[in-house]
PDB file of N, CA and C in Angstrom:
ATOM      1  N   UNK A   1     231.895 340.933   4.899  1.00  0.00           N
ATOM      2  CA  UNK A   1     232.139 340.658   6.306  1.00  0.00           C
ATOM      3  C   UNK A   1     230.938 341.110   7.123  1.00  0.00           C
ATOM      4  N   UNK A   2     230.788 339.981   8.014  1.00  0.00           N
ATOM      5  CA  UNK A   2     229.526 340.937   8.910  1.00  0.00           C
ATOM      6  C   UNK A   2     229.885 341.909   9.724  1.00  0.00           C
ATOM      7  N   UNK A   3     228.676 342.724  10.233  1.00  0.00           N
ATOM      8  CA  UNK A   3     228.885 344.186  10.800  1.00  0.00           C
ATOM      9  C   UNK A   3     228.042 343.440  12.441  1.00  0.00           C
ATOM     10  N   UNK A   4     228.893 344.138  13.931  1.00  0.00           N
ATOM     11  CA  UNK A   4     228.180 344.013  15.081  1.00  0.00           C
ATOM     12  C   UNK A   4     227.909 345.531  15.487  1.00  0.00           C
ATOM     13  N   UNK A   5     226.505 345.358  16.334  1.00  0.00           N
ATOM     14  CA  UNK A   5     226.390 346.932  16.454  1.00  0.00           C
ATOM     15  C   UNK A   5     226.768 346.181  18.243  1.00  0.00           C
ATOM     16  N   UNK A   6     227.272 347.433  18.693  1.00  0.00           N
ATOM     17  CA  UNK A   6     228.076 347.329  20.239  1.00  0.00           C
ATOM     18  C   UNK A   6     227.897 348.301  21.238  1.00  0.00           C
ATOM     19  N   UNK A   7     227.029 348.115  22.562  1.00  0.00           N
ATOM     20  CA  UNK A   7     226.259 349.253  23.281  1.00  0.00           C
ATOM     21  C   UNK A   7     227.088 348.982  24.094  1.00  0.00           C
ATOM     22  N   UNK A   8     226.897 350.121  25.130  1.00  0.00           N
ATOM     23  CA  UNK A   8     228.133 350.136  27.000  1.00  0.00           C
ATOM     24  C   UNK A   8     226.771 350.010  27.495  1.00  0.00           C
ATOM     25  N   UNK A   9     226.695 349.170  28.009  1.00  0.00           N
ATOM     26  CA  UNK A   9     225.617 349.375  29.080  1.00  0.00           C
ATOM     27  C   UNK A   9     225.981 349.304  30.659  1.00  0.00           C
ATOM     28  N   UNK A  10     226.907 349.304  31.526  1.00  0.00           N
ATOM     29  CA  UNK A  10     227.671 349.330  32.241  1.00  0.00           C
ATOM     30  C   UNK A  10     228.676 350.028  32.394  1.00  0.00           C
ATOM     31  N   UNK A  11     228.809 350.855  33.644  1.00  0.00           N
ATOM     32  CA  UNK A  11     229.582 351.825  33.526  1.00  0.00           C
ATOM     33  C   UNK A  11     231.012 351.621  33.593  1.00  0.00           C
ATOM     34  N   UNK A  12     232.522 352.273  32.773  1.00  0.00           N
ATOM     35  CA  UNK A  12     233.489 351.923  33.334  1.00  0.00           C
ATOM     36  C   UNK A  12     234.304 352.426  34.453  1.00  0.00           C
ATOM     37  N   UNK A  13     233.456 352.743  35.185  1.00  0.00           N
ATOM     38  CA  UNK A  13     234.249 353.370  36.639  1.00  0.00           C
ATOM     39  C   UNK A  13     234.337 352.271  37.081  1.00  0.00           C
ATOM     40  N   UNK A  14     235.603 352.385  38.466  1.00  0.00           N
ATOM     41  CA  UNK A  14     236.034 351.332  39.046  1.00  0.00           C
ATOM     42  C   UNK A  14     236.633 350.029  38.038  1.00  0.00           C
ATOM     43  N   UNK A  15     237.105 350.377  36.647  1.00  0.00           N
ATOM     44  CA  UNK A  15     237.492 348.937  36.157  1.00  0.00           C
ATOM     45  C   UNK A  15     238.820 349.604  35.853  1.00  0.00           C
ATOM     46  N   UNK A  16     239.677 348.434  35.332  1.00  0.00           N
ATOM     47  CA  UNK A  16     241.336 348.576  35.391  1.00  0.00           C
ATOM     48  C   UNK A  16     241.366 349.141  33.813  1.00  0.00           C
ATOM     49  N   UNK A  17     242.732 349.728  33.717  1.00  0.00           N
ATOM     50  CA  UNK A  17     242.399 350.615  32.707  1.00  0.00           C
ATOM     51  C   UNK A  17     242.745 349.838  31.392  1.00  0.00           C
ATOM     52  N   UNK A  18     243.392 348.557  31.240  1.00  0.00           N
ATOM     53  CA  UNK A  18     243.093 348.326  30.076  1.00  0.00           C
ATOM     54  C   UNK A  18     241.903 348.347  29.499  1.00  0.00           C
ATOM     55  N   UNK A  19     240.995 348.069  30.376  1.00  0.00           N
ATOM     56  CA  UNK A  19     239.244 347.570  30.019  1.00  0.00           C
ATOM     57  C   UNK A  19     239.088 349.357  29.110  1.00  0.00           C
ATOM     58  N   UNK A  20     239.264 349.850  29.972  1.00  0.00           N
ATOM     59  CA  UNK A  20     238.681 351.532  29.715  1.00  0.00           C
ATOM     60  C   UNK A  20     239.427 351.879  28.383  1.00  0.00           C
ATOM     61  N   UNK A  21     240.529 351.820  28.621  1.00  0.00           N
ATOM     62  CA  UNK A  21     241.164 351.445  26.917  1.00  0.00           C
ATOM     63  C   UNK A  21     240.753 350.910  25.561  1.00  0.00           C
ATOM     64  N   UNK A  22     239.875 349.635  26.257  1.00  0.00           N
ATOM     65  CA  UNK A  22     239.697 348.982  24.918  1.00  0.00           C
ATOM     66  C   UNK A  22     238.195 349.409  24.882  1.00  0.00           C
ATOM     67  N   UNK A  23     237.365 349.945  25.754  1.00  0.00           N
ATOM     68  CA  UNK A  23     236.147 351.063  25.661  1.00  0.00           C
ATOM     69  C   UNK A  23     236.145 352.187  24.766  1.00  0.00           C
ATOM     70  N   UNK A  24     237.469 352.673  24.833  1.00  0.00           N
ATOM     71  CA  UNK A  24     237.681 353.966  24.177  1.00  0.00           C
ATOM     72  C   UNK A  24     238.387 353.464  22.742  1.00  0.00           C
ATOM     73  N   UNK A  25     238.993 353.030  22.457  1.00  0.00           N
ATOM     74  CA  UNK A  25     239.215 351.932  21.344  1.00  0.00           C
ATOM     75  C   UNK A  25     237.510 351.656  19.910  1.00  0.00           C
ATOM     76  N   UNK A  26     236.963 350.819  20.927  1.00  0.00           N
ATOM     77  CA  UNK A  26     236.127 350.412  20.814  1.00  0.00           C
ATOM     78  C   UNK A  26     235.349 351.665  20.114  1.00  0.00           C
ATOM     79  N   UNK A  27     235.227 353.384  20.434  1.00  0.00           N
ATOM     80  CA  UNK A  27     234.146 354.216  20.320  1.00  0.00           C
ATOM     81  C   UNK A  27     233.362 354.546  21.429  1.00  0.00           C
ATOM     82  N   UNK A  28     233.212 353.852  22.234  1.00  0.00           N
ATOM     83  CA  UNK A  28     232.568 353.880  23.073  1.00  0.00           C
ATOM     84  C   UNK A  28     233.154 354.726  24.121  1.00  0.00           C
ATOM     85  N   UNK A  29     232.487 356.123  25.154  1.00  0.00           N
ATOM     86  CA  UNK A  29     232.740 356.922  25.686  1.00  0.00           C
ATOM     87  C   UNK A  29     231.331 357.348  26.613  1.00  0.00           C
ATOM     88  N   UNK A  30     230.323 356.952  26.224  1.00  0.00           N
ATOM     89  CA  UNK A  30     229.534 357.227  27.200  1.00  0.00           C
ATOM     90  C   UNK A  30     228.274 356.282  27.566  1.00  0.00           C
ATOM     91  N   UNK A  31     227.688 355.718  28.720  1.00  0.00           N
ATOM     92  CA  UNK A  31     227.048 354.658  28.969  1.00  0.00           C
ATOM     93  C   UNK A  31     225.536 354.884  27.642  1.00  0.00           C
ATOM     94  N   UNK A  32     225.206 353.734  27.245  1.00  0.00           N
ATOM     95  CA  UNK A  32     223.961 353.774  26.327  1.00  0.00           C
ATOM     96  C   UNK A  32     224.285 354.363  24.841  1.00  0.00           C
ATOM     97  N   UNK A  33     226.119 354.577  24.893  1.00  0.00           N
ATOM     98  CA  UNK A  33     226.105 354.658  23.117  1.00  0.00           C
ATOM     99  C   UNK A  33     226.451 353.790  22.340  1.00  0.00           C
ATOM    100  N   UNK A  34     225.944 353.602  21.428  1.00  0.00           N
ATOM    101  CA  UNK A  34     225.793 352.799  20.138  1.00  0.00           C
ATOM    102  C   UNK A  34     227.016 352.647  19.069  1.00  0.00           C
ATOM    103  N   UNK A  35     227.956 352.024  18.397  1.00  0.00           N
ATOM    104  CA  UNK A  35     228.597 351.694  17.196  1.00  0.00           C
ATOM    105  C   UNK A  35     228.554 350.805  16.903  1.00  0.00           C
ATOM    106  N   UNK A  36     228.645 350.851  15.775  1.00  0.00           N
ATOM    107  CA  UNK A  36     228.675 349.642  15.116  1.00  0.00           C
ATOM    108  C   UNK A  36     230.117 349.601  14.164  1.00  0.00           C
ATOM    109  N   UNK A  37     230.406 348.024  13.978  1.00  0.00           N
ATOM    110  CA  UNK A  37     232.352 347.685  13.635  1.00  0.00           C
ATOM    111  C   UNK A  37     231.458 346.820  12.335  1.00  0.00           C
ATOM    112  N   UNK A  38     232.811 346.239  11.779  1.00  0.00           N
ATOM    113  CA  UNK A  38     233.092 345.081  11.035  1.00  0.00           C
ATOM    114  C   UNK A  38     233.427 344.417  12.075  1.00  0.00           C
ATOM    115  N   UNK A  39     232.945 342.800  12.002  1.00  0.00           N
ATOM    116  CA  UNK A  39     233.057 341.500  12.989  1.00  0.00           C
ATOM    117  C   UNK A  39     234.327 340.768  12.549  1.00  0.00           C
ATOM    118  N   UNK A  40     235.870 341.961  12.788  1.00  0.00           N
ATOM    119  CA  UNK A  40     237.169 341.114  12.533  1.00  0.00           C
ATOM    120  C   UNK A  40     237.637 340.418  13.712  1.00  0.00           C
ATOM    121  N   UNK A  41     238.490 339.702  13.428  1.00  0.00           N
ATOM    122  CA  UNK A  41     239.577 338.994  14.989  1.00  0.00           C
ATOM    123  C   UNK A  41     239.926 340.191  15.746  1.00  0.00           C
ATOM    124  N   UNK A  42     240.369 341.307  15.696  1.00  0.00           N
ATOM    125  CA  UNK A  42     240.703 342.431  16.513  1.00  0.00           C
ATOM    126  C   UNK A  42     239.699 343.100  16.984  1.00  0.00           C
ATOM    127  N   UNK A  43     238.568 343.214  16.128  1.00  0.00           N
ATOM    128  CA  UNK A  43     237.181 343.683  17.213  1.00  0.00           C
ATOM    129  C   UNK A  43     236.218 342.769  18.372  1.00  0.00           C
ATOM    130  N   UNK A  44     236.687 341.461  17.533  1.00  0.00           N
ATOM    131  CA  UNK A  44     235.878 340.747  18.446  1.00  0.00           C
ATOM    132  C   UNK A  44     236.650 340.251  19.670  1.00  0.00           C
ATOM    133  N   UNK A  45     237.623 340.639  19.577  1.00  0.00           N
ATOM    134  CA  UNK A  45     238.900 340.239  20.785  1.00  0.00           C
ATOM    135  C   UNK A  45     238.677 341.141  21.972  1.00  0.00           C
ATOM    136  N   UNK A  46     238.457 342.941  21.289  1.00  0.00           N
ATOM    137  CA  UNK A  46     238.479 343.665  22.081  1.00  0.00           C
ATOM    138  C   UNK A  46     236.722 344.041  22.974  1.00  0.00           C
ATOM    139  N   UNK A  47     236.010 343.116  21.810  1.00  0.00           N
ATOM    140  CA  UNK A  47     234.427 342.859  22.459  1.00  0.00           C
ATOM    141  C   UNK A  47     234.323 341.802  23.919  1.00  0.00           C
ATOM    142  N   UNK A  48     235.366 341.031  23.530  1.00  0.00           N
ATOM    143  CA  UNK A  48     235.379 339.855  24.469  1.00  0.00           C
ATOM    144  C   UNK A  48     236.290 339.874  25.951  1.00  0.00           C
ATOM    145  N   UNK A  49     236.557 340.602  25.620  1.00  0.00           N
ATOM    146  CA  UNK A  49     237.331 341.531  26.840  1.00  0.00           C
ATOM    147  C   UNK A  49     236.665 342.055  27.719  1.00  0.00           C
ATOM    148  N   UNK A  50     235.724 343.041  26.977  1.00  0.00           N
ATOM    149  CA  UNK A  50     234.444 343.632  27.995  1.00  0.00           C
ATOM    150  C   UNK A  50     232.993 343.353  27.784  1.00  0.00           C
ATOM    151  N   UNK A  51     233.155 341.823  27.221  1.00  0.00           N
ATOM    152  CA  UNK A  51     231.631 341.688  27.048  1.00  0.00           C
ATOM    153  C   UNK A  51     231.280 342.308  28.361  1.00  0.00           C
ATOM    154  N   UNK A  52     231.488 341.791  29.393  1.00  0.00           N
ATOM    155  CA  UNK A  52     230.760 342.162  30.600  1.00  0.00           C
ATOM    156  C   UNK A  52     229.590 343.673  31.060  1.00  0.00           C
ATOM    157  N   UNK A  53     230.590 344.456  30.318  1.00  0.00           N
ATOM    158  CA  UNK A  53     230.382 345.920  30.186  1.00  0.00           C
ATOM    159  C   UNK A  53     229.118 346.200  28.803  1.00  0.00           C
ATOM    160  N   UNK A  54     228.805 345.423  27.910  1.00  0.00           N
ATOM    161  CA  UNK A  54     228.586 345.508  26.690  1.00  0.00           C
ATOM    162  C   UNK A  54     227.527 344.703  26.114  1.00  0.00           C
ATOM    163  N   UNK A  55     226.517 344.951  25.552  1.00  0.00           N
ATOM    164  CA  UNK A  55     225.482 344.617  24.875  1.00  0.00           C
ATOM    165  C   UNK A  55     225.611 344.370  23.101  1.00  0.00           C
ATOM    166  N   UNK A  56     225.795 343.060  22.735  1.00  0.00           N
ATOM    167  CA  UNK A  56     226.404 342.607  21.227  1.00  0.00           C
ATOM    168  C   UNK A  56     225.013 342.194  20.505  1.00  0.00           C
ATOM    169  N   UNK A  57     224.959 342.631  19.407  1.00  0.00           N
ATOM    170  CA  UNK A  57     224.093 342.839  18.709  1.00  0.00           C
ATOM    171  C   UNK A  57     224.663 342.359  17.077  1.00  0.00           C
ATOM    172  N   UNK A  58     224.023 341.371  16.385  1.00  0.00           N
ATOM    173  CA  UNK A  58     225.169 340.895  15.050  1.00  0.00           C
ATOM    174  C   UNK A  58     223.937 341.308  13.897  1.00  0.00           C
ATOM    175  N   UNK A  59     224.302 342.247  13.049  1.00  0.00           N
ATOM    176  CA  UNK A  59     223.245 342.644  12.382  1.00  0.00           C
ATOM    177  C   UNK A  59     223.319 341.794  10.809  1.00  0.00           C
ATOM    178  N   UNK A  60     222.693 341.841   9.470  1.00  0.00           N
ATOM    179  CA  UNK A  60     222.976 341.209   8.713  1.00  0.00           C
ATOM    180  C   UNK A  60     223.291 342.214   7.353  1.00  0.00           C
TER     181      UNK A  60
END
């Protein structure tokens, strides 16, 4: 399965809290950090939610 590496580059203040949910979900907790997932239907669901917030990166 492929692997995405997944940055916050946008802060989640001021957003509704599912978003912040699926931030914290996600790993993600502070602006400019880095994880990386497996590219399943449930990660990429919860990527697509906040692309907005988020910098996607599909490694090989």
């Amino acid at each position: 399965m492929a692997k995405i590496r997944v940055k916050q580059v946008r802060s989640k203040i001021k957003r509704p809290e599912d978003q912040k949910r699926t931030l914290e979900a996600l790993g993600l907790r502070k602006m400019n950090q880095v994880v990386e997932h497996e590219a399943t239907p449930q990660i990429l669901g919860m990527v697509r939610k906040v692309a907005h917030l988020l910098e996607v990166e599909e490694l090989n």
